[in-house]
Protein backbone atom coordinates (compact mmCIF):
# COMPACT_ATOMS: atom_id res chain seq x y z
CA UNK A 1 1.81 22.62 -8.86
CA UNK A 2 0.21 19.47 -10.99
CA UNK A 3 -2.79 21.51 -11.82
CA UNK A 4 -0.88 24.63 -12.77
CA UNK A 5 1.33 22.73 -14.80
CA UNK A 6 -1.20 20.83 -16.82
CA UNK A 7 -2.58 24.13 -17.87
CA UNK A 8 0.43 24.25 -19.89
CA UNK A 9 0.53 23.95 -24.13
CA UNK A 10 2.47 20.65 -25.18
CA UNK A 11 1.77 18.82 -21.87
CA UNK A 12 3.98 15.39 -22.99
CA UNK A 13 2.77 11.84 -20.91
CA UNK A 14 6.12 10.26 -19.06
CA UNK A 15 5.99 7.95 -16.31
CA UNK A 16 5.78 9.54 -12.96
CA UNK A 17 5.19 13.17 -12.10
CA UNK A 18 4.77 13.81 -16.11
CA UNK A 19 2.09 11.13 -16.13
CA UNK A 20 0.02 13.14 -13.29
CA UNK A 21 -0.12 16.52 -14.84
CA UNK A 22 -0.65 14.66 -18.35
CA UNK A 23 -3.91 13.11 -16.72
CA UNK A 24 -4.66 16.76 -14.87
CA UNK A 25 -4.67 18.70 -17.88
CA UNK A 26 -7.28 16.09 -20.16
CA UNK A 27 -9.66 17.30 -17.07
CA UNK A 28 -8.50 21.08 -16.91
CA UNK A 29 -7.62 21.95 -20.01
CA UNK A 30 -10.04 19.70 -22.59
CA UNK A 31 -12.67 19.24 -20.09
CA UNK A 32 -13.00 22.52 -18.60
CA UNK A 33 -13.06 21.83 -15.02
CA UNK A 34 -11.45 24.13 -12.20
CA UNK A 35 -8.47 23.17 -9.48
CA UNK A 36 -11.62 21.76 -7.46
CA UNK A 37 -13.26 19.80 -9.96
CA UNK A 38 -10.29 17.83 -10.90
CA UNK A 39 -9.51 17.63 -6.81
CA UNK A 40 -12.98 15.83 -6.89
CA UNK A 41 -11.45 13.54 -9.89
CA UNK A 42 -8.29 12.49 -8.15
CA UNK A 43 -10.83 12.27 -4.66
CA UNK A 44 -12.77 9.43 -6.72
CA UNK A 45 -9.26 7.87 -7.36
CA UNK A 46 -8.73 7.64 -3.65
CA UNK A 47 -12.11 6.93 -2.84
CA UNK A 48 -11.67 3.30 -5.00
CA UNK A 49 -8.65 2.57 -3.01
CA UNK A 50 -9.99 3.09 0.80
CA UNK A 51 -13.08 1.28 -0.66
CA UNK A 52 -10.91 -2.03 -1.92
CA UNK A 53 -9.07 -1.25 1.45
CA UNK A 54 -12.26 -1.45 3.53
CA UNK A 55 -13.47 -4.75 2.05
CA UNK A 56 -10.49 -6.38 2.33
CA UNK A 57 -10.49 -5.53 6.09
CA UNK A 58 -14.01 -6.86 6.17
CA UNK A 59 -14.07 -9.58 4.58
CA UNK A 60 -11.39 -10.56 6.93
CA UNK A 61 -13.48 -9.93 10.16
CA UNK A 62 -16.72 -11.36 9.15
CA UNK A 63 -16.92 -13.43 11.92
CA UNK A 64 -14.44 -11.42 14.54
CA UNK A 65 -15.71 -9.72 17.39
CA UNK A 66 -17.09 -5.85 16.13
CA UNK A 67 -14.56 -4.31 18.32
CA UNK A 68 -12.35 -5.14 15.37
CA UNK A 69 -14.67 -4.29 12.69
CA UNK A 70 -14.95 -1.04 14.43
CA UNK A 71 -11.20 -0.61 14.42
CA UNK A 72 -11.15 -1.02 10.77
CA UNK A 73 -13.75 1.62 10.60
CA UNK A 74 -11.33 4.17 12.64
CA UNK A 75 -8.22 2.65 10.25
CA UNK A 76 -10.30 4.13 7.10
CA UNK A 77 -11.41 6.99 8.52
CA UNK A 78 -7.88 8.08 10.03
CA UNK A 79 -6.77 11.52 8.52
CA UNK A 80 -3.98 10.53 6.96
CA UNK A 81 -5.80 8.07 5.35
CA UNK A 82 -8.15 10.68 3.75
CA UNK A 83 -6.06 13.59 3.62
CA UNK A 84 -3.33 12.29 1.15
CA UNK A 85 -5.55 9.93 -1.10
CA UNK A 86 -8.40 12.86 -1.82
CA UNK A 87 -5.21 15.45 -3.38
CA UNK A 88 -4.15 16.14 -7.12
CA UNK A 89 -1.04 14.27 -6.79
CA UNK A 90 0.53 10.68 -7.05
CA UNK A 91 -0.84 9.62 -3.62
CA UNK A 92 -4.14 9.70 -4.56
CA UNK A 93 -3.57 7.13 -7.87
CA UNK A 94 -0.63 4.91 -6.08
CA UNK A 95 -3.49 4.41 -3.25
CA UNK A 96 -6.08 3.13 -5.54
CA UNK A 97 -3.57 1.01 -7.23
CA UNK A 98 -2.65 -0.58 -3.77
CA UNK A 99 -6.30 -1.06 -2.68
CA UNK A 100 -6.99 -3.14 -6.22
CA UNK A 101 -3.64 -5.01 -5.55
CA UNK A 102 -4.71 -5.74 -2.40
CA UNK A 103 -8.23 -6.67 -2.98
CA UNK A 104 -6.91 -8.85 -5.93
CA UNK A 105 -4.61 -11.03 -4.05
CA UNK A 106 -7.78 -12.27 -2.20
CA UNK A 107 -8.80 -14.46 -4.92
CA UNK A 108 -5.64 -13.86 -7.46
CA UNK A 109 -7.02 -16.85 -9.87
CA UNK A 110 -10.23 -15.17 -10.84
CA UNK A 111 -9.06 -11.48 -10.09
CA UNK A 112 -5.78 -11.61 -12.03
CA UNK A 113 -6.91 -9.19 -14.91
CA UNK A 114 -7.44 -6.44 -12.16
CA UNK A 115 -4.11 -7.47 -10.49
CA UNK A 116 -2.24 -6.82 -13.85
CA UNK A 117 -4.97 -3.42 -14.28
CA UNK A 118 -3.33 -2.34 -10.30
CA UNK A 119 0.60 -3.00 -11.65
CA UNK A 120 0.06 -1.02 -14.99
CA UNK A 121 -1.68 1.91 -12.63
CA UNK A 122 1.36 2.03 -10.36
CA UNK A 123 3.59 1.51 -13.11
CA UNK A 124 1.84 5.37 -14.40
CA UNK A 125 3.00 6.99 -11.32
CA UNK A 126 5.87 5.45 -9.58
CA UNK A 127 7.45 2.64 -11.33
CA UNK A 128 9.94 1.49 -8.77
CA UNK A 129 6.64 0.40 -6.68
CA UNK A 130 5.18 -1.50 -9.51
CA UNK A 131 8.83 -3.47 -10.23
CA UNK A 132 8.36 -4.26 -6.29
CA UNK A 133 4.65 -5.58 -7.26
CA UNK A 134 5.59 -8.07 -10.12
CA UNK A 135 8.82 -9.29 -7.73
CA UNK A 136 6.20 -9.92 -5.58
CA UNK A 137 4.16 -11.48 -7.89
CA UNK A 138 7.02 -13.84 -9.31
CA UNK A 139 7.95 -15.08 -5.93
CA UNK A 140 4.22 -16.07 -5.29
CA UNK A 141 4.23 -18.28 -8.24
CA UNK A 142 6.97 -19.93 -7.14
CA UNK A 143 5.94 -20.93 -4.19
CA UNK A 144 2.56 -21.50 -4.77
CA UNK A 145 0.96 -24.84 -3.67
CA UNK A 146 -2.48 -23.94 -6.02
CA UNK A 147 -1.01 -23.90 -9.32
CA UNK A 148 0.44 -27.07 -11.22
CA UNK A 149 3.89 -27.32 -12.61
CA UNK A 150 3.13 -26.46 -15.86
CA UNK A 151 0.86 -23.49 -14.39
CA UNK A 152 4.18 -22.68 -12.63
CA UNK A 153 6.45 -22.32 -15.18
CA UNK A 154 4.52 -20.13 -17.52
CA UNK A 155 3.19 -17.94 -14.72
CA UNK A 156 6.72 -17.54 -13.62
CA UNK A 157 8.63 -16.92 -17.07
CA UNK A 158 5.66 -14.07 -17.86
CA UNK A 159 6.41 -12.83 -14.30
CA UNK A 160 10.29 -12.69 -14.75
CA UNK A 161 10.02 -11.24 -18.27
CA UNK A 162 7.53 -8.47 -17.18
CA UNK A 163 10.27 -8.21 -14.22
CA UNK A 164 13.35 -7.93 -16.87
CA UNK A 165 11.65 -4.86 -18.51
CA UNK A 166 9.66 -2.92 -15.33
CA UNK A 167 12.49 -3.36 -13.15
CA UNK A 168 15.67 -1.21 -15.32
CA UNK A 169 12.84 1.05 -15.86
CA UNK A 170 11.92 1.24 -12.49
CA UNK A 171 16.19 2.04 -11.42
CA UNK A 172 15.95 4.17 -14.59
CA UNK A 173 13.16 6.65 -12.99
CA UNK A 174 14.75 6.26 -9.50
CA UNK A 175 17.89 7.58 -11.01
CA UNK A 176 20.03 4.50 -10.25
CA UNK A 177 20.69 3.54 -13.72
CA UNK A 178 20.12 -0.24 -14.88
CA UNK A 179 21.25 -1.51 -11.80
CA UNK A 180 24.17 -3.63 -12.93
CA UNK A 181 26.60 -1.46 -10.86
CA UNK A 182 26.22 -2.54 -6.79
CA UNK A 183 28.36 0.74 -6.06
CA UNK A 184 25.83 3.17 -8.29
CA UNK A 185 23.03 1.08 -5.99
CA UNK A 186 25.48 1.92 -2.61
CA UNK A 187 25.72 5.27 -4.12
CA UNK A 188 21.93 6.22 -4.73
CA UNK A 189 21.18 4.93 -0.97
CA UNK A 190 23.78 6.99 0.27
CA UNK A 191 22.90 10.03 -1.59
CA UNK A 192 18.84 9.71 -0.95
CA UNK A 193 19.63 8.98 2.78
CA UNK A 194 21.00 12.59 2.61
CA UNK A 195 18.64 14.61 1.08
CA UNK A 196 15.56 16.50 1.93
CA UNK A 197 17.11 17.30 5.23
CA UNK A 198 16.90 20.85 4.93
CA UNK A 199 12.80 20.80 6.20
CA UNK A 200 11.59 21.03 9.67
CA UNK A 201 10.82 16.88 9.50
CA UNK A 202 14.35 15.62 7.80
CA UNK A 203 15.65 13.05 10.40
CA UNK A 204 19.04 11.50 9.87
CA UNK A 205 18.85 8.00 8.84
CA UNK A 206 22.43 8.00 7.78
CA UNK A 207 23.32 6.87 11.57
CA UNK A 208 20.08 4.90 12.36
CA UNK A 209 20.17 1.33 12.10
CA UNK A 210 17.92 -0.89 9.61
CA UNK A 211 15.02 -1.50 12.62
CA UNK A 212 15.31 1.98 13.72
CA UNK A 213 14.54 3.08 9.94
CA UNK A 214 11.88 0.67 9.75
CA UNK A 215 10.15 2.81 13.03
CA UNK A 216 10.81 6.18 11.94
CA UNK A 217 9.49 5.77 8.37
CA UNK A 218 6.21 3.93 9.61
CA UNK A 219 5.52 5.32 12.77
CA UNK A 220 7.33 8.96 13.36
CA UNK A 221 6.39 11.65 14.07
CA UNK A 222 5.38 10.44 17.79
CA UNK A 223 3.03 12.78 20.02
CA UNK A 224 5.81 14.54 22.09
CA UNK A 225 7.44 15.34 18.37
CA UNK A 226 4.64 17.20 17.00
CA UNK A 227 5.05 20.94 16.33
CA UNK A 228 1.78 21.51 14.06
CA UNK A 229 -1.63 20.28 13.61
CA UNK A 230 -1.11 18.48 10.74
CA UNK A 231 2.16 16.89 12.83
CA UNK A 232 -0.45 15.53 15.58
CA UNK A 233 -2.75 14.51 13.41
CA UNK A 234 -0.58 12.18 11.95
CA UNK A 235 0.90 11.38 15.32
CA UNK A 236 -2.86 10.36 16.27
CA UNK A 237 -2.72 7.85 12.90
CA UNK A 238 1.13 6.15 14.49
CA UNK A 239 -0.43 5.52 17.93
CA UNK A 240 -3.02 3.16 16.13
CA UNK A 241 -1.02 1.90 13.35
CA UNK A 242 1.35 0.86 16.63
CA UNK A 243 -0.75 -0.43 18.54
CA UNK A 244 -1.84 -2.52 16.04
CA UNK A 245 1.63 -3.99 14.37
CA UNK A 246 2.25 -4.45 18.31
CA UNK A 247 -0.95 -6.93 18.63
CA UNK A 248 -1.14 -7.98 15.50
CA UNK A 249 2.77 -8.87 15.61
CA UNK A 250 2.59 -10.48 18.59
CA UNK A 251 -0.05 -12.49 16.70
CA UNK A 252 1.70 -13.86 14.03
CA UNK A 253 4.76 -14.22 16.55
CA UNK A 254 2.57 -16.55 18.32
CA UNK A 255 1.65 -18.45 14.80
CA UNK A 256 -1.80 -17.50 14.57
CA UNK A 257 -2.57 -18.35 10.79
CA UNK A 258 -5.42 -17.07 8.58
CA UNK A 259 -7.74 -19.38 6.54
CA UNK A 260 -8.82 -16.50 4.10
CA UNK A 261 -7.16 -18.34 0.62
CA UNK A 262 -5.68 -14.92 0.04
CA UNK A 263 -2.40 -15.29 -1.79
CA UNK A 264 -0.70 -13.81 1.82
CA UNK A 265 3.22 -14.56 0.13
CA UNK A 266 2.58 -11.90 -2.51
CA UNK A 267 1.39 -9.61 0.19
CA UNK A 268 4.20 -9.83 2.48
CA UNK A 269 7.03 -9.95 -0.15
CA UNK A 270 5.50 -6.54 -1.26
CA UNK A 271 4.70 -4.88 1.82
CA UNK A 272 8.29 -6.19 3.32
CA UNK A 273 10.48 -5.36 0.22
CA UNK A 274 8.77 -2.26 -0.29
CA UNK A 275 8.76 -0.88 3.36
CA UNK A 276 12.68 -1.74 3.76
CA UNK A 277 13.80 0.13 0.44
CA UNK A 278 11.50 2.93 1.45
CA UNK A 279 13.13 3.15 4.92
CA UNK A 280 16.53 3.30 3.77
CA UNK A 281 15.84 6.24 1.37
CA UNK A 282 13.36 8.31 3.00
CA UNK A 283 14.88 11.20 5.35
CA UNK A 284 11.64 13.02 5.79
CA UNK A 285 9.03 12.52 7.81
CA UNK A 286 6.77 14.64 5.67
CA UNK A 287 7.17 12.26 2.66
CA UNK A 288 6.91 9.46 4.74
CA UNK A 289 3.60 9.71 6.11
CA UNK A 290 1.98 10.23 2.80
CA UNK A 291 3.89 7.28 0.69
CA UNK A 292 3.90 4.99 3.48
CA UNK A 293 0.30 4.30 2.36
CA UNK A 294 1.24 2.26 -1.20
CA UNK A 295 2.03 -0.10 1.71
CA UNK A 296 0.37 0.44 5.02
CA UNK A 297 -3.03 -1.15 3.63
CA UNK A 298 -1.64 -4.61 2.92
CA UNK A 299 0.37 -4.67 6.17
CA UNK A 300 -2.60 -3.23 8.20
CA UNK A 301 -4.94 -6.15 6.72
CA UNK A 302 -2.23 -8.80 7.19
CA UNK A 303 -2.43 -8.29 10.87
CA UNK A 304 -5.66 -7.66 11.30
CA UNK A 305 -6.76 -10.25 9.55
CA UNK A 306 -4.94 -12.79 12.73
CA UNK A 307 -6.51 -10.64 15.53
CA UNK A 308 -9.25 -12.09 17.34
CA UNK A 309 -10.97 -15.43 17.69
CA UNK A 310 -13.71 -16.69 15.38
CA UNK A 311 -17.06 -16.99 16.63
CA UNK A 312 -19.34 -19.74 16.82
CA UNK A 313 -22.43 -19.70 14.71
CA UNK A 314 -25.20 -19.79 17.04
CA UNK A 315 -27.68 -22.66 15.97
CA UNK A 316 -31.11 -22.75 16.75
CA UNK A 317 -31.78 -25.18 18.95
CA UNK A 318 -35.04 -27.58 18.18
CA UNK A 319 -38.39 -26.67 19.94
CA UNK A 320 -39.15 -29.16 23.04
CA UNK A 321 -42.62 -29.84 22.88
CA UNK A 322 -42.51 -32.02 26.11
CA UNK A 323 -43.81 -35.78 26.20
CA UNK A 324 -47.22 -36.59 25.79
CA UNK A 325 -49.04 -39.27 27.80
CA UNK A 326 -50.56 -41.96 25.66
């Protein structure tokens, strides 16, 4: 569809779907290049993200036991992971925007350039993500122990004033309006909660509660619900994205901390936020398991990141040479 459309005469650039087949047809209409070379473009896009994505997780597990680091080596190579992020599409973009998010909030201070870069890149594509991002962003100024007041208070008036103009924009693409109206907000739930339910993978999550939302959107379809391949492959990614929210839940539960320096509030104000509004509008599986990843790579390295004990640097211990009579 994107690479048929950008074929097009009078291709126009607007934010969203517009913005994909404006950046398709520079490829396949000035450049020349067929549906598969500009798959391979959009595959390079995707390819940045699970490679941000990857060194997060191991930076994180540098000194954990390699089981782990071999679980983050399944975690990248999962199909879903692949699959969606390698398409002409918005996946493939929103991805690598959420892998440079994420590997920016590891040292935001000296990475903030490429932080702003990964908000103006999901700003292109969906908007109402990169609102989520600067919210994010605000709230981890405010509570930030690094920066001084003064640090504070200009961080956080840029962050509210980048806020006061993404976010109407953001309601404006969603189709809510400006926001000012809580019943047009009620109203837009409502209505998304009820579409898309004519495909084989619409659930209804009109009559689910707010934890049972949560679930389905991150973790359906289960292996007894899969009808297809494609259904079980994705089933195969759930059982391991459970298993680990399960132990890596339990984790935090416990109050296991990590001593990375990453700014962690930013990260779980987005992925938190994000994964909430996303549950309560999202009443297809199908489009589930492909966005969920603008926010299953910061939750996945959150808990990860708590799992497992550090280990000991071995030293080497001196040489005995023995005594030596005299």
């Amino acid at each position: 569809m994107y690479h048929r459309a950008s074929l097009m005469e009078h291709v126009e650039f607007e934010l969203g779907t517009s913005a994909v087949i404006f950046i398709n047809s520079f490829f396949s209409d000035h450049l020349g290049l067929s549906f598969l070379g500009c798959f391979f473009v959009f595959n390079i896009f995707g390819v940045i993200g699970i490679l941000a994505f990857y060194a997060c997780m191991k930076s994180s597990l540098h000194d954990k036991s390699p089981y782990l680091k071999y679980l983050a080596l399944i975690i990248v190579f999962l199909p879903s992971v692949n699959f969606w992020s390698s398409a002409i599409g918005k996946d493939s973009i929103a991805f690598m925007a959420t892998g440079l998010a994420l590997w920016a909030s590891l040292n935001l201070h000296r990475r903030m350039p490429l932080m702003v870069m990964a908000v103006l890149v999901m700003l292109v594509v969906r908007p109402h993500m990169a609102g989520l991002m600067v919210i994010a962003l605000s709230v981890s100024f405010v509570f930030s122990r690094n920066v001084t007041l003064l640090q504070r208070i200009v961080c956080g008036v840029a962050s509210v004033a980048a806020a006061a103009v993404m976010i109407p924009m953001a309601l404006e693409y969603a189709g809510v309006g400006d926001g000012s109206d809580v019943d047009a907000v009620v109203t837009y739930i409502e209505g998304r909660q009820g579409e898309n339910m004519s495909g084989g993978s619409s659930v209804d999550i009109a009559s689910m509660s707010l934890p049972m939302q949560l679930f389905t959107y991150m973790f359906r379809p289960l292996i007894f619900e899969a009808r297809s391949i494609f259904q079980l492959a994705a089933a195969v990614d759930n059982i391991i994205l459970l298993c680990l929210f399960a132990f890596g839940g339990w984790a935090v539960f416990k109050g296991r901390m990590s001593h990375l320096g990453d700014n962690r509030t930013f990260l779980w104000v987005y992925a938190l936020l994000s994964w909430g509004i996303l549950a309560m509008t999202t009443a297809n599986l199908g489009i589930a398991v492909r966005q969920k990843w603008m926010i299953a790579p910061v939750l996945i390295y959150l808990l990860i990141s708590v799992l497992g004990e550090q280990r000991a640097m071995k030293r080497e211990k001196p040489v005995s040479h023995g005594s030596h009579s005299i």
